[in-house]
Protein backbone atom coordinates (compact mmCIF):
# COMPACT_ATOMS: atom_id res chain seq x y z
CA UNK A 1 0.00 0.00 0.00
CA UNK A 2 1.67 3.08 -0.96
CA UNK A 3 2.11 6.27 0.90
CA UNK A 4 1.65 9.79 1.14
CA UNK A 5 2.53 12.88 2.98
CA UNK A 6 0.87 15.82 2.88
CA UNK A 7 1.67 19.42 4.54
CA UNK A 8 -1.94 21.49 6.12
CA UNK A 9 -0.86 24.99 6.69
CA UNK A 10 -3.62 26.55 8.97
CA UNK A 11 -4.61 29.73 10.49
CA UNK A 12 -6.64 29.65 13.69
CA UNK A 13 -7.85 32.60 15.54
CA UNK A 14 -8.42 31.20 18.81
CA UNK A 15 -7.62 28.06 20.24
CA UNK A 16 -7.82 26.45 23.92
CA UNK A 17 -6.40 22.46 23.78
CA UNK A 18 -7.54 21.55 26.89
CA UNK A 19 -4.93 19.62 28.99
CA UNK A 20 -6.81 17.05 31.07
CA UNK A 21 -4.30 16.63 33.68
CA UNK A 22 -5.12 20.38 35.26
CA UNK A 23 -7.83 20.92 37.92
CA UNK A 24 -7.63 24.39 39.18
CA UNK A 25 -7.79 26.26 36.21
CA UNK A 26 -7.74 24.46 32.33
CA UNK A 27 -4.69 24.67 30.79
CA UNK A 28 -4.14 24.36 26.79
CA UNK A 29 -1.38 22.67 25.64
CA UNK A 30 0.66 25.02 23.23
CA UNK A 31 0.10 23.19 19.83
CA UNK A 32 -3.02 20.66 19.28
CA UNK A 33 -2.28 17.02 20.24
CA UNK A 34 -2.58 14.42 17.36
CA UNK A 35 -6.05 12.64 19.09
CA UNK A 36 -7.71 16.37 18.76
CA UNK A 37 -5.69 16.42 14.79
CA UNK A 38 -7.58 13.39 13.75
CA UNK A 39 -10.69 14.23 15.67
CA UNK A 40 -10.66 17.00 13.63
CA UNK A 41 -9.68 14.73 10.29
CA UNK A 42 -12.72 12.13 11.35
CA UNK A 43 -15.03 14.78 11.45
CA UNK A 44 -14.45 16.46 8.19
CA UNK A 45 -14.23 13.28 6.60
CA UNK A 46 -18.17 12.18 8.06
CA UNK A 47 -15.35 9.30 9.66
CA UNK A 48 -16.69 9.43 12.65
CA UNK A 49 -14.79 6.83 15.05
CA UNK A 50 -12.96 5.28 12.46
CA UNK A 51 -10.41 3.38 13.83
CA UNK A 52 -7.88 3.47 10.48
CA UNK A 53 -7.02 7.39 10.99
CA UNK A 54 -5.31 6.62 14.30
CA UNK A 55 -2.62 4.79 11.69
CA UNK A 56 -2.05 7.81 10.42
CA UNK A 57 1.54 9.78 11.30
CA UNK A 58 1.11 13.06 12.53
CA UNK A 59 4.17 15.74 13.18
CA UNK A 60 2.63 19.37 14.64
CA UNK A 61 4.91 22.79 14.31
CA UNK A 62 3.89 26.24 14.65
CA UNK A 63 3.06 28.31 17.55
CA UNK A 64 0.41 31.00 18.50
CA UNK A 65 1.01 35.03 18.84
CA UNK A 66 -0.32 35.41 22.37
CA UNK A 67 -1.85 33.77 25.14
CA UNK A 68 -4.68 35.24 27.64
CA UNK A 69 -7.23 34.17 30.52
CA UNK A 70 -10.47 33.58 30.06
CA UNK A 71 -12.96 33.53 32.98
CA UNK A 72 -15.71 31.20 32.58
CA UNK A 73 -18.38 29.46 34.76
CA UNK A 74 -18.65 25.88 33.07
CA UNK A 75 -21.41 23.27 33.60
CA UNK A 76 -19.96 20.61 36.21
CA UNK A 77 -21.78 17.04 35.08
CA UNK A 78 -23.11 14.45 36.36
CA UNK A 79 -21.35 10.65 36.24
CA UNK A 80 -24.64 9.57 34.99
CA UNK A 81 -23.86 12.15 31.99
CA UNK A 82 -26.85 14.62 30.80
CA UNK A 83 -30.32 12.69 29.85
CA UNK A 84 -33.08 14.10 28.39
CA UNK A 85 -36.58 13.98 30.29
CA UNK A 86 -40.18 15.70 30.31
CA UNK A 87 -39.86 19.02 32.68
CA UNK A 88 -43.04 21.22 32.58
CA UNK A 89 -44.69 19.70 29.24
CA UNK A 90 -41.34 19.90 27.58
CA UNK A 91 -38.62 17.54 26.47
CA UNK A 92 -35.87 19.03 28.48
CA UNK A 93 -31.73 18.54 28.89
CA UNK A 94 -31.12 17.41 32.70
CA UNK A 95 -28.10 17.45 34.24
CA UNK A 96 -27.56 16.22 38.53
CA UNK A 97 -31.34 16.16 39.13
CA UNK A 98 -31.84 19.70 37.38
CA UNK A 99 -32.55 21.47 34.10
CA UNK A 100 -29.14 22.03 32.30
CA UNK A 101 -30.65 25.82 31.04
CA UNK A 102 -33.61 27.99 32.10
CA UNK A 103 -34.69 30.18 34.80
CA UNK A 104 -34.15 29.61 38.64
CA UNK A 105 -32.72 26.84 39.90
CA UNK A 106 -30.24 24.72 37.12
CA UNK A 107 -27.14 22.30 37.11
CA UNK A 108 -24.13 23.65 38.96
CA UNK A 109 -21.29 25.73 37.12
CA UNK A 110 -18.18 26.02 38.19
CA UNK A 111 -16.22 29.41 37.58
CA UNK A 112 -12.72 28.48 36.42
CA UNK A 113 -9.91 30.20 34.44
CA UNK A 114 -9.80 29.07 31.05
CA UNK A 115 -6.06 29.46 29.03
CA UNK A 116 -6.28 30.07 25.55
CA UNK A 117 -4.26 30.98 22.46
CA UNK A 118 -4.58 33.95 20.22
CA UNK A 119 -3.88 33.99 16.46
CA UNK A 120 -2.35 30.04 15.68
CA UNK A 121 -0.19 29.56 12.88
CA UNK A 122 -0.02 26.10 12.33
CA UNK A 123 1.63 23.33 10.33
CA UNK A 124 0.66 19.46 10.13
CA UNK A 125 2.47 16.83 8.52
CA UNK A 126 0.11 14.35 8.21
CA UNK A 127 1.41 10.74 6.56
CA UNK A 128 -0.78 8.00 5.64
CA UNK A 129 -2.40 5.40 2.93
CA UNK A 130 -2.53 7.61 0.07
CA UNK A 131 -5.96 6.99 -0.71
CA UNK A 132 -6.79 7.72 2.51
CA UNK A 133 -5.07 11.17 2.71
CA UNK A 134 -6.45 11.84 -0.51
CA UNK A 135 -9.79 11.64 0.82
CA UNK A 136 -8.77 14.06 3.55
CA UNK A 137 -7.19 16.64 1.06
CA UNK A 138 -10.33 16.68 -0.82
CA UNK A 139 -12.44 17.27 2.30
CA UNK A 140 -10.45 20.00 3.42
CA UNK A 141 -10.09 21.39 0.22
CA UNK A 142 -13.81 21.75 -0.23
CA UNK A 143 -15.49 21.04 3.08
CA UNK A 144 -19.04 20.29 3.47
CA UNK A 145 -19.35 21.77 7.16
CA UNK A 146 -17.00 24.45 9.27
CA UNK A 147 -13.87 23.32 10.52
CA UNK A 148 -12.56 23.24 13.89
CA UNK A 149 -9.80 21.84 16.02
CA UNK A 150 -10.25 21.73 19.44
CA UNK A 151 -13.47 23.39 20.79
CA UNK A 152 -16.68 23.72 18.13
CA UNK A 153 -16.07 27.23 18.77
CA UNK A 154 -12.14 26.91 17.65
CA UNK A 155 -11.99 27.20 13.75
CA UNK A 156 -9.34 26.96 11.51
CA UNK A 157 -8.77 27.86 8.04
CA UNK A 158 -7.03 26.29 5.47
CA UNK A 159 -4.37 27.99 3.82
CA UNK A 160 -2.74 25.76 1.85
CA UNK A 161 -2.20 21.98 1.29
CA UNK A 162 1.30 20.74 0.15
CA UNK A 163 2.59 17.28 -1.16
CA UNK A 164 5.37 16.64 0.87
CA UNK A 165 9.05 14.91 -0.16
CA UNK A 166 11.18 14.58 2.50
CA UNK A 167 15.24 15.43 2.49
CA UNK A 168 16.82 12.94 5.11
CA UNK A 169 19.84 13.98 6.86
CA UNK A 170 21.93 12.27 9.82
CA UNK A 171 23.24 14.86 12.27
CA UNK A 172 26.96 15.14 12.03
CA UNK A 173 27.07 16.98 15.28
CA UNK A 174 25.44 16.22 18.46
CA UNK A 175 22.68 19.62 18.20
CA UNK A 176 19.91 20.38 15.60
CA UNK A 177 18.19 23.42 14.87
CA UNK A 178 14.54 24.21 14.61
CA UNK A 179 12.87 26.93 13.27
CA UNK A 180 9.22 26.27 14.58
CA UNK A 181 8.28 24.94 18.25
CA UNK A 182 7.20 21.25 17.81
CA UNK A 183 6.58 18.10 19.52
CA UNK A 184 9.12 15.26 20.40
CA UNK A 185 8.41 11.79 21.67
CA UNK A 186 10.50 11.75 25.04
CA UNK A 187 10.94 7.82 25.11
CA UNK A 188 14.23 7.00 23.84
CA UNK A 189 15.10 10.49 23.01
CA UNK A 190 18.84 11.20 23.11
CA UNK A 191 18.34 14.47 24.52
CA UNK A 192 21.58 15.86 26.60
CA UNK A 193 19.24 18.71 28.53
CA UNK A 194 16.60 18.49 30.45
CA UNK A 195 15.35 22.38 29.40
CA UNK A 196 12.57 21.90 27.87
CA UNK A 197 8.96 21.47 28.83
CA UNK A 198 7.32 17.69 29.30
CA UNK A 199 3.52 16.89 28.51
CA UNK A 200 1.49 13.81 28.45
CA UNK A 201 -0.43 14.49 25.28
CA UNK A 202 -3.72 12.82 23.53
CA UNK A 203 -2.74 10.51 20.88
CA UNK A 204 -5.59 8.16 20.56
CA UNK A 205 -9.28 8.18 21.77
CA UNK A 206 -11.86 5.16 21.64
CA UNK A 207 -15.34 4.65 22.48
CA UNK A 208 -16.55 1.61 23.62
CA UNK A 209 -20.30 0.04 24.39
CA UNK A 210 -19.41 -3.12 26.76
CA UNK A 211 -16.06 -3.73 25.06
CA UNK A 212 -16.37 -3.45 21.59
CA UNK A 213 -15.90 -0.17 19.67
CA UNK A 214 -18.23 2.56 18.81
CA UNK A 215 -18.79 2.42 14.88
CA UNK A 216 -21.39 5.68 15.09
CA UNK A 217 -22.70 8.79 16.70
CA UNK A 218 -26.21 6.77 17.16
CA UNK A 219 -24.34 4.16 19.31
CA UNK A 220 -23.01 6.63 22.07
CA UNK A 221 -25.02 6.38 25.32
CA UNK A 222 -25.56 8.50 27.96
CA UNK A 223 -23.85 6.97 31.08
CA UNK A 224 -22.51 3.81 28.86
CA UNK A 225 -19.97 4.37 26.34
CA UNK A 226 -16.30 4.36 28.13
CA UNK A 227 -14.46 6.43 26.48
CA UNK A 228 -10.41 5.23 26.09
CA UNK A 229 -7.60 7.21 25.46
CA UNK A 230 -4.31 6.82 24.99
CA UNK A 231 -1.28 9.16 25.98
CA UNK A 232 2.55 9.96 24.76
CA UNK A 233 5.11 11.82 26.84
CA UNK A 234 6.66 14.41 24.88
CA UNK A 235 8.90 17.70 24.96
CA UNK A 236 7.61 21.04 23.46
CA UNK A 237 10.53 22.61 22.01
CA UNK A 238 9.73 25.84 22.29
CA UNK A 239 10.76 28.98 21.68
CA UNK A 240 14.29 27.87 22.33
CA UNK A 241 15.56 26.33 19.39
CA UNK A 242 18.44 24.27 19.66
CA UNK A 243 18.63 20.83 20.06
CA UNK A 244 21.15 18.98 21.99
CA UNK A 245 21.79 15.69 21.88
CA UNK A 246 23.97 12.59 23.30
CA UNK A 247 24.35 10.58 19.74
CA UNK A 248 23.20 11.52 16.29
CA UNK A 249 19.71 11.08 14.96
CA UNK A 250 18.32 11.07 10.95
CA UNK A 251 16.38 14.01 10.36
CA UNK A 252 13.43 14.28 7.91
CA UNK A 253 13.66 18.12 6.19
CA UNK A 254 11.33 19.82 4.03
CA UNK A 255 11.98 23.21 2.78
CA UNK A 256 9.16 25.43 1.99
CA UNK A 257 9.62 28.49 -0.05
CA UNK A 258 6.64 30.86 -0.54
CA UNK A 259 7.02 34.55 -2.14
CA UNK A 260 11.14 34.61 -0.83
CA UNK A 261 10.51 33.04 2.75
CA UNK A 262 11.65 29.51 3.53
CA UNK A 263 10.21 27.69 6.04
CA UNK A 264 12.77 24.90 6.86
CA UNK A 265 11.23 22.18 9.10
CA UNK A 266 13.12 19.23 10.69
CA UNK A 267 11.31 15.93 11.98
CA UNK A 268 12.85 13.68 13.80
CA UNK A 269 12.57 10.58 11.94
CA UNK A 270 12.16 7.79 15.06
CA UNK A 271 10.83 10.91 17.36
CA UNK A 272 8.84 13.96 15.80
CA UNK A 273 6.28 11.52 14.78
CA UNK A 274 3.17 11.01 16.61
């Protein structure tokens, strides 16, 4: 089965990647993770919980222009999840014994500081079956709904989509250079300082009714489906560029030249995959 690799460059205005492992206020992570990437890919495909685009090999770069706080008072729910019953003559959300919206009494918020990112400029290697990413291209060339990554309310637009041929270079000396922030599998790394940053990112969610997986929105339920992810430590590179490292590494390059600026971005080949 042959293979393709194709480059999404993206704009995104706002952005807020919620990391799951913060309580007292919701962190983002700094670029999206790949399981909120191929979220995003499943649901502009109408792939809904296909389990083939978690094959796929994803390598994030970019960064956003600012980050701010955002104070908001979000709906704290239930273990039983939200259900929908008869409340006053009308088919009503309910959420811990209580209308989820109206007046007087409803579910409980909680105020909490939300992170977010301002004005994203993003870049995704994305490396799969080629019909496959075909399929995606053409989706995201000429998409049937609005796009988003992250949050519903977190859209993106597509500025370009490039067909990708990698350069592959071993490091003859033991530091590389980058010229965009990325992510980096930690496992096995040959990193020779600890400076940068560590997270536990999403790389693969599934849903499952009594062991077997979701194929369908119609076959989530309410206080049923388990939902399973999976997680990868990695570093975030950063604003601080440079590399170091205890033994070389092969590099995969591409060099992207638009209107006199080159973009020069280094994967590396056993680690900037995800």
């Amino acid at each position: 089965m042959s293979e393709k690799t194709i480059l999404l460059e993206i704009f995104q205005p706002f952005a807020q990647y919620r990391n799951p492992f913060t309580f007292y206020y919701a962190q983002t992570f700094p670029l999206p993770p790949k399981s909120t990437i191929i979220g995003m890919l499943q649901n502009a495909t109408d792939h809904y919980y296909d389990e083939e685009f978690w094959n796929f090999k994803v390598s994030v770069h970019g960064g956003f222009e600012s980050t701010f706080w955002n104070y908001q008072s979000l709906i704290k729910a239930a273990k039983t999840g939200i259900s929908i019953v008869k409340y006053r003559g009308k088919l009503t959300l309910y959420n811990q014994n209580r209308p989820l919206y109206g007046e007087g009494l409803t579910s409980q918020r909680s105020p909490v500081y939300q992170q977010e990112l301002f004005n994203g400029h993003i870049y995704i290697f994305l490396r799969g079956p080629e019909h496959l990413i075909n399929e995606v291209e053409n989706a995201l060339k000429n998409p049937r709904k609005i796009l988003y990554l992250g949050r519903s309310e977190d859209v993106i637009f597509i500025k370009k989509i490039h067909e990708v041929v990698f350069e592959k270079k071993r490091t003859n000396s033991k530091f590389f250079r980058l010229q965009f922030p990325t992510y980096i599998k930690l496992r096995g790394f040959p990193i020779s300082k600890d400076k940068f940053p560590v997270y536990s990112i999403g790389t693969k969610v599934i849903f499952k009714n009594d062991g077997k997986s979701v194929k369908n929105k119609g076959e989530i339920i309410m206080g049923k489906t388990e939902r399973e992810p999976e997680f990868e430590p990695v570093i975030y590179t950063g604003t601080d560029f440079i590399v170091t490292l205890s033994d070389n590494i092969v590099l995969d390059i591409y060099k992207l030249e638009e209107n006199g600026n080159k973009k020069v971005f280094k994967i590396p080949e056993e680690y900037g995959w995800l």
